[in-house]
Protein backbone atom coordinates (compact mmCIF):
# COMPACT_ATOMS: atom_id res chain seq x y z
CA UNK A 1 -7.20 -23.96 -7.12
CA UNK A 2 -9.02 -25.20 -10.66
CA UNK A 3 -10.88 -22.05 -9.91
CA UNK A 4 -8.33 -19.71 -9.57
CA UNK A 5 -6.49 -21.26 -12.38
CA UNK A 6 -9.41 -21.01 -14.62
CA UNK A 7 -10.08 -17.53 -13.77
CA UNK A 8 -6.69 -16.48 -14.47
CA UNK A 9 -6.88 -18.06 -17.96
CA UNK A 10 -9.68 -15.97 -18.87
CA UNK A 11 -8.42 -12.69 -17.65
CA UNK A 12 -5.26 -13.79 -19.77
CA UNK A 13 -7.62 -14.36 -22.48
CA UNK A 14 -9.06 -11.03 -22.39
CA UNK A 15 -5.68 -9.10 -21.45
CA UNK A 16 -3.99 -10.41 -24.62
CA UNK A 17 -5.13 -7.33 -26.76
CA UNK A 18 -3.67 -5.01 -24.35
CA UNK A 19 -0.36 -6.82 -24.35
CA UNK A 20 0.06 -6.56 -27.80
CA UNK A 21 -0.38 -2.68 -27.54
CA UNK A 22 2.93 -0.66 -27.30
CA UNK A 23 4.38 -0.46 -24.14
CA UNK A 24 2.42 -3.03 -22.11
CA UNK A 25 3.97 -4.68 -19.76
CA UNK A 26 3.25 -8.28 -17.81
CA UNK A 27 3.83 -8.35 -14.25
CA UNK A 28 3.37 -10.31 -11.67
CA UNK A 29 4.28 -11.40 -7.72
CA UNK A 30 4.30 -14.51 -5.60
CA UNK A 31 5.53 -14.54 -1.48
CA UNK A 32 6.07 -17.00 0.87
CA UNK A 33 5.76 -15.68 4.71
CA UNK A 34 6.51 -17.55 7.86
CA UNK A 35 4.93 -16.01 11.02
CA UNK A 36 5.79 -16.45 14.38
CA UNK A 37 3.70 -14.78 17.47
CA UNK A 38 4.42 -15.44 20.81
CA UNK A 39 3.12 -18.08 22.50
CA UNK A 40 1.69 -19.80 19.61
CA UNK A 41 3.03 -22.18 17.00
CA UNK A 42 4.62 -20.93 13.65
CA UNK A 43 2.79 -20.87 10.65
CA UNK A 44 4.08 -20.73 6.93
CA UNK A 45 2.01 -20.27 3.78
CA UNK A 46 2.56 -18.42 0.51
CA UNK A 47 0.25 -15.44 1.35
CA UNK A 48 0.22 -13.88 -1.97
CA UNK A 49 -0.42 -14.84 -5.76
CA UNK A 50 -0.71 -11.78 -8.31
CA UNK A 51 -0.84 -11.31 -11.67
CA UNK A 52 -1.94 -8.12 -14.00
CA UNK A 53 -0.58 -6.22 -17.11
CA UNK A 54 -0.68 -2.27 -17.46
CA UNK A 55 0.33 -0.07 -20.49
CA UNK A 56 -0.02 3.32 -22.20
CA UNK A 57 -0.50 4.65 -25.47
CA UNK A 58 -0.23 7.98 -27.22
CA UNK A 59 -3.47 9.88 -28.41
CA UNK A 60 -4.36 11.14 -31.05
CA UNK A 61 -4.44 14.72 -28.89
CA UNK A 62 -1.39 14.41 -27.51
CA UNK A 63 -2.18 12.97 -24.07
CA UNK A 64 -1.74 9.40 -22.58
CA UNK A 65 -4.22 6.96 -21.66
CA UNK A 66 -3.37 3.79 -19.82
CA UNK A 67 -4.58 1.15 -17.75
CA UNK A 68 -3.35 -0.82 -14.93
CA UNK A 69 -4.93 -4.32 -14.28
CA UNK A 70 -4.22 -6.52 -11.07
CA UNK A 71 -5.81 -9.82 -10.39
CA UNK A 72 -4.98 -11.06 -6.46
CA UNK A 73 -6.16 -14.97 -6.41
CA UNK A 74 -7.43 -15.79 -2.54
CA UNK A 75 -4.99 -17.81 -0.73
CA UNK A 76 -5.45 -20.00 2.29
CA UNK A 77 -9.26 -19.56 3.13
CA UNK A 78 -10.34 -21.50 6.49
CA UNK A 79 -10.37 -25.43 5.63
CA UNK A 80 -8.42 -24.80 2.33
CA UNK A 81 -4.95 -25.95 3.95
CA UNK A 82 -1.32 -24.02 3.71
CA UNK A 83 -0.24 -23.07 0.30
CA UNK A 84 -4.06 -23.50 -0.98
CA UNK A 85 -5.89 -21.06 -3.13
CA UNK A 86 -9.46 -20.43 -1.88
CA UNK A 87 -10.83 -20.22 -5.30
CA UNK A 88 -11.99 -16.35 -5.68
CA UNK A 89 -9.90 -13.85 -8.00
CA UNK A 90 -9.74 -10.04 -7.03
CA UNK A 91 -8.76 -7.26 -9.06
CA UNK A 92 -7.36 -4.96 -6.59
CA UNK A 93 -6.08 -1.19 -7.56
CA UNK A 94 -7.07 -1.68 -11.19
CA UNK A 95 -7.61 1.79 -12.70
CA UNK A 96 -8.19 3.91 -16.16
CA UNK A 97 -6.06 7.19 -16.44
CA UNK A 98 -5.06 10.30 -18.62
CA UNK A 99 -2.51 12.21 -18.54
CA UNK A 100 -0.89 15.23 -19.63
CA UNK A 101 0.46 18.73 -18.89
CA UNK A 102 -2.28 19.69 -16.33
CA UNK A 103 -1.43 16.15 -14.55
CA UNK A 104 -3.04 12.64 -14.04
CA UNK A 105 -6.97 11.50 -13.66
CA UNK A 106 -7.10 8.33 -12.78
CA UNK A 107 -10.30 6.19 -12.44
CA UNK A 108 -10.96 3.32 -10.52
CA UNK A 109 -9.64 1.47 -7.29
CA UNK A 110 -7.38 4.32 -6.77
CA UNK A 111 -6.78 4.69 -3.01
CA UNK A 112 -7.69 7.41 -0.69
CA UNK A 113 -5.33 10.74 -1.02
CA UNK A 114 -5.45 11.14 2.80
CA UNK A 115 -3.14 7.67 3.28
CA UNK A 116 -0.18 9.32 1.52
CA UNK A 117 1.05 11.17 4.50
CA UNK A 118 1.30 7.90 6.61
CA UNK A 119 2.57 6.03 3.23
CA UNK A 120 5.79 8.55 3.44
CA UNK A 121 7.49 6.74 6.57
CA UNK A 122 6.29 3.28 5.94
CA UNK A 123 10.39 2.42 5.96
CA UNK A 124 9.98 -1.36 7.45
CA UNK A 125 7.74 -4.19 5.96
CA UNK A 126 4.82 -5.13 8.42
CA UNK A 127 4.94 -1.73 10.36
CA UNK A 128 1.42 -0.43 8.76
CA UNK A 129 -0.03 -2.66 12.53
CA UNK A 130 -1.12 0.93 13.82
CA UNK A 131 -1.67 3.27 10.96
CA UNK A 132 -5.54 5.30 10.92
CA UNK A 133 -5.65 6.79 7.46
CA UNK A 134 -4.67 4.34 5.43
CA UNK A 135 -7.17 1.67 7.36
CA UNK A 136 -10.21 0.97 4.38
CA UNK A 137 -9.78 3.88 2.84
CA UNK A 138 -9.42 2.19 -0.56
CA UNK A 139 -11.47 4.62 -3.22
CA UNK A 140 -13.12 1.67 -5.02
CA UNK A 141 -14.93 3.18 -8.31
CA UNK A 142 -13.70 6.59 -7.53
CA UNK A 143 -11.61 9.28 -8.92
CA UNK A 144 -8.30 10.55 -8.33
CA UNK A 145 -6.66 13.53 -9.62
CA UNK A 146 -2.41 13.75 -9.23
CA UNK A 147 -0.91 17.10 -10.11
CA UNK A 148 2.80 16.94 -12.17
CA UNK A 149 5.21 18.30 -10.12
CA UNK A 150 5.38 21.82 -9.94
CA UNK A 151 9.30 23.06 -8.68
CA UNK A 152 8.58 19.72 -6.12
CA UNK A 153 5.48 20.27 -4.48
CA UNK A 154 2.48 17.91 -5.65
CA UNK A 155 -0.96 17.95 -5.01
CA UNK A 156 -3.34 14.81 -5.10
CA UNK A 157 -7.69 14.66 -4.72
CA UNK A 158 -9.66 12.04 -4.90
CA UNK A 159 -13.08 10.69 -4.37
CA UNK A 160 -14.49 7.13 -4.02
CA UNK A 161 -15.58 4.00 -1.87
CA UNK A 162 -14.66 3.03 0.84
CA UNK A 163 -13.56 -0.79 0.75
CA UNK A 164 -14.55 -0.97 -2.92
CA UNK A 165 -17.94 0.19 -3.47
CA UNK A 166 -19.12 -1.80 0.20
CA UNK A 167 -20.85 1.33 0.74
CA UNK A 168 -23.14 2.84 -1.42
CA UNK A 169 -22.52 6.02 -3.08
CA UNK A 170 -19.53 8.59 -2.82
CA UNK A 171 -18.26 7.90 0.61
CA UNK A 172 -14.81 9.49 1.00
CA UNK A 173 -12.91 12.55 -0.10
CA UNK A 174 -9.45 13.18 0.23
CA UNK A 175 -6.71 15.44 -0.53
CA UNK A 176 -3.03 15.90 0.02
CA UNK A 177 -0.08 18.02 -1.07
CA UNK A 178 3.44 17.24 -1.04
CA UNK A 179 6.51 19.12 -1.36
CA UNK A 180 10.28 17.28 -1.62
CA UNK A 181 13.47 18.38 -2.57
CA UNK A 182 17.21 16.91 -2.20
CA UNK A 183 17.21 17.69 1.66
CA UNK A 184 14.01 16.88 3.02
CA UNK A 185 10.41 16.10 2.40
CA UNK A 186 6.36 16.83 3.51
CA UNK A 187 3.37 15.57 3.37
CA UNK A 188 -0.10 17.24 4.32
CA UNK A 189 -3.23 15.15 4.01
CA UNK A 190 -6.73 15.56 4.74
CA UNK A 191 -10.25 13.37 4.59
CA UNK A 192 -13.67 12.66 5.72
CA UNK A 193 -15.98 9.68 5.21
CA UNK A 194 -19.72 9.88 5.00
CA UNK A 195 -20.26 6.91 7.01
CA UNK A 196 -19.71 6.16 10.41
CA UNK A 197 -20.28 9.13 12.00
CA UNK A 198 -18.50 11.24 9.13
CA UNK A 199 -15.29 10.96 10.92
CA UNK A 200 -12.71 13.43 9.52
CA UNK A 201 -9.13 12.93 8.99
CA UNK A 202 -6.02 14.80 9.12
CA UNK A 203 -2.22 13.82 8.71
CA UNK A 204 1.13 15.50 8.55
CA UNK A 205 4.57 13.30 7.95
CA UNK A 206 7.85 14.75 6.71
CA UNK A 207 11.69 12.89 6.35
CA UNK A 208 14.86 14.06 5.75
CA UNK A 209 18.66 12.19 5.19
CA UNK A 210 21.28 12.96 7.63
CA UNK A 211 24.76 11.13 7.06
CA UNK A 212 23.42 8.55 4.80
CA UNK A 213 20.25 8.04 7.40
CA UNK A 214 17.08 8.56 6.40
CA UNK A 215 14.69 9.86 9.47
CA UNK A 216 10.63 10.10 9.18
CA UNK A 217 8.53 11.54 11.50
CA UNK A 218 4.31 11.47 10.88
CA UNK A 219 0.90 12.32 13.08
CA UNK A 220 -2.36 11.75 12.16
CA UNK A 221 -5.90 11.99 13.49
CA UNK A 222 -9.33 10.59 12.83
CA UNK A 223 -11.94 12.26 15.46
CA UNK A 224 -10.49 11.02 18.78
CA UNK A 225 -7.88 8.24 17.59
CA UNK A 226 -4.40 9.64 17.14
CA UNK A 227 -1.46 7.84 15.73
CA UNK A 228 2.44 9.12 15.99
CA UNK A 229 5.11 7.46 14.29
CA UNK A 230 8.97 7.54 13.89
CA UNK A 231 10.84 5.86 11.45
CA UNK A 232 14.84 5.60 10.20
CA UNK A 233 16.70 3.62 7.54
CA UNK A 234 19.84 2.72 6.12
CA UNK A 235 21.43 1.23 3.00
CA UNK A 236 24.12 -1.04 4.18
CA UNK A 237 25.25 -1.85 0.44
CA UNK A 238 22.96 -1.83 -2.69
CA UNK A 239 21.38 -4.85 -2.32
CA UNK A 240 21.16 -4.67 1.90
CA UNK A 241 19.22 -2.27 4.17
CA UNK A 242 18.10 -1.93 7.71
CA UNK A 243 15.05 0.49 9.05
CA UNK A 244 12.48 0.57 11.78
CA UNK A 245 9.42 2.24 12.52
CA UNK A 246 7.94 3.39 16.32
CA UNK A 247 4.36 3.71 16.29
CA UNK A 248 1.50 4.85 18.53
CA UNK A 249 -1.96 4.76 18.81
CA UNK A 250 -4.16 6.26 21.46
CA UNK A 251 -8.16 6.84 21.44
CA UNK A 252 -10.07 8.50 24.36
CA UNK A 253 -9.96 6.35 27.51
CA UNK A 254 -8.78 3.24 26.18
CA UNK A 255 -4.96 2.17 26.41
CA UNK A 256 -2.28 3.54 24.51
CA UNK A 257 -0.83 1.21 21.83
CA UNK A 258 2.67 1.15 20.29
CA UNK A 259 4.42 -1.48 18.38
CA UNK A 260 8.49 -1.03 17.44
CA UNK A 261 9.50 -2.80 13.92
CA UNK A 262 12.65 -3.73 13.10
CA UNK A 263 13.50 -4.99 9.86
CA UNK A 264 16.22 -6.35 7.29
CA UNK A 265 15.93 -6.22 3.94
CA UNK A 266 18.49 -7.88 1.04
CA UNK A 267 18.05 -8.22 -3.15
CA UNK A 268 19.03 -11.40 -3.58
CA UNK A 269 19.29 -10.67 -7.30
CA UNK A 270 16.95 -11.78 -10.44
CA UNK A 271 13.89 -9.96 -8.68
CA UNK A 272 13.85 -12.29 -5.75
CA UNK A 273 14.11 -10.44 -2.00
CA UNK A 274 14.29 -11.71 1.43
CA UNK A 275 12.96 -9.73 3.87
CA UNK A 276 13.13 -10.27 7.97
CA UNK A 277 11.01 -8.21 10.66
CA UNK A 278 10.37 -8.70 14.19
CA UNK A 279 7.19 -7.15 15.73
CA UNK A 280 7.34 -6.01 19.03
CA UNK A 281 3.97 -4.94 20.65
CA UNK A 282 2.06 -3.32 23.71
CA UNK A 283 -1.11 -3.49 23.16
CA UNK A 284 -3.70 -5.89 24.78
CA UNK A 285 -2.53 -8.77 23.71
CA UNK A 286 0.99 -7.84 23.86
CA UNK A 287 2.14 -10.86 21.50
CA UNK A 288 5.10 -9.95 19.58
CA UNK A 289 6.04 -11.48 16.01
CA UNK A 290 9.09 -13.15 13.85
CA UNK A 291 8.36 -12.62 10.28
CA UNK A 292 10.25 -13.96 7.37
CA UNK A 293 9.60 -13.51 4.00
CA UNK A 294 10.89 -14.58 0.77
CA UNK A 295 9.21 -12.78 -2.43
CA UNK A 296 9.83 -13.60 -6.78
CA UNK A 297 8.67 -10.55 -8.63
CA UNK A 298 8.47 -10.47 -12.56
């Protein structure tokens, strides 16, 4: 913990400039999670401490450079104990970007275009258990271009790490484009890695609002594994919703998987959530899972 602690101090310390530049803003998350899986005892720990700052300022050109800095500090390493920091700091998704009228260039831990399609029906927390694209894709190091939106369709590249910078060299490329408007919404991706066995990627995921419903429907593909995936939410009031997700997965001659979330969701007010999600699974383990979590944003 005096490690964690420490490091956080410093990357205050060195931060501070970049707060004091116009429009820089301080944020910050902490969560407490409970798990239950079946057959096994429950287990509660806060499972996430996060700090960073980001911010923008005008050039001298006209453009917009910012910066988005976020330092994860390890919690509950083996022999640590619940509620116990591990002692290492992480800066996870921190990027460098322009902007401007032909769009955004970001550079850094940016993430892999070809997740965004499986991203678009991610409706219940803890239903990512079966997703392909999105699985170490992270573009550590790499760069990512995001077209502005042009009469609603998008279009986003990028290049990169996988698992920040584990692999040496330009590993994965990825692209996607996007189109919404007021009645639905689609999502095209594609990607390939360079490494293990330069398996290539492709995904497709669209949703659309019917009677205050909102309905998702996704596929994707990476060589032989498949995933499909259904999803459907609803805003009870403002501050309450519902949603689940179906998901499969299915490689050549091994079992087909499929987990069903269901999950409940209410704003509590003053940036604090509590969130509720049972896990129901068929796969080889077949284990389902309670999960409750209670989350402080600033």
């Amino acid at each position: 913990m005096k490690k964690s602690i420490i490091a956080l101090a410093v990357a205050g310390a060195m931060t501070a400039p970049m707060i004091a530049q116009a429009d820089a803003t301080l944020f910050g998350e902490i969560r407490w999670d409970l798990d239950k899986v079946e057959n096994t005892k429950a287990k509660s720990d806060i499972t996430r401490m996060r700090i960073g700052v980001k911010g923008s300022e005008e050039m001298d050109n006209g453009m917009t450079a910012g910066y988005f800095i976020r330092l994860d500090a390890g919690t509950n390493a083996a022999g640590t104990g619940a509620g116990k920091s591990d002692g290492s700091i992480n800066a996870h998704k921190t990027t460098l970007y322009v902007s401007g009228g032909f769009g955004k260039l970001v550079f850094g831990d940016s993430g892999s275009a070809q997740e965004i399609s499986e991203d678009r029906i991610a409706y219940s927390t803890f239903s990512e258990g079966l997703d392909i694209l999105g699985d170490g894709k992270d573009t550590g190091g790499g760069i990512r271009y995001e077209s502005n939106s042009m009469s609603g369709v998008k279009v986003i590249l990028s290049v990169g790490n996988i698992n920040n910078s584990d692999v040496t060299g330009i590993s994965n490329v990825g692209g996607a484009i996007s189109y919404d408007n007021d009645a639905f919404g689609v999502t095209l991706s594609a990607g390939q890695d360079s490494v293990a066995g330069a398996e290539t990627a492709v995904g497709i995921s669209a949703d659309t609002t019917i009677a205050g419903v909102t309905v998702g429907l996704n596929f994707a593909k990476i060589d032989s594994l498949k995933s499909n995936g259904f999803a459907a939410k609803y805003s009870i009031t403002d501050s309450t919703s519902v949603a689940m997700n179906y998901q499969t997965q299915k490689n050549t001659n091994v079992a087909k998987k499929s987990y069903v979330t269901v999950s409940a969701n209410h704003n509590l007010g003053g940036n604090a959530s509590l969130n509720a999600a049972y896990v129901a699974k068929n796969d080889a383990a077949g284990n389902d899972q309670l999960k409750l979590r209670y989350k402080v944003t600033f």
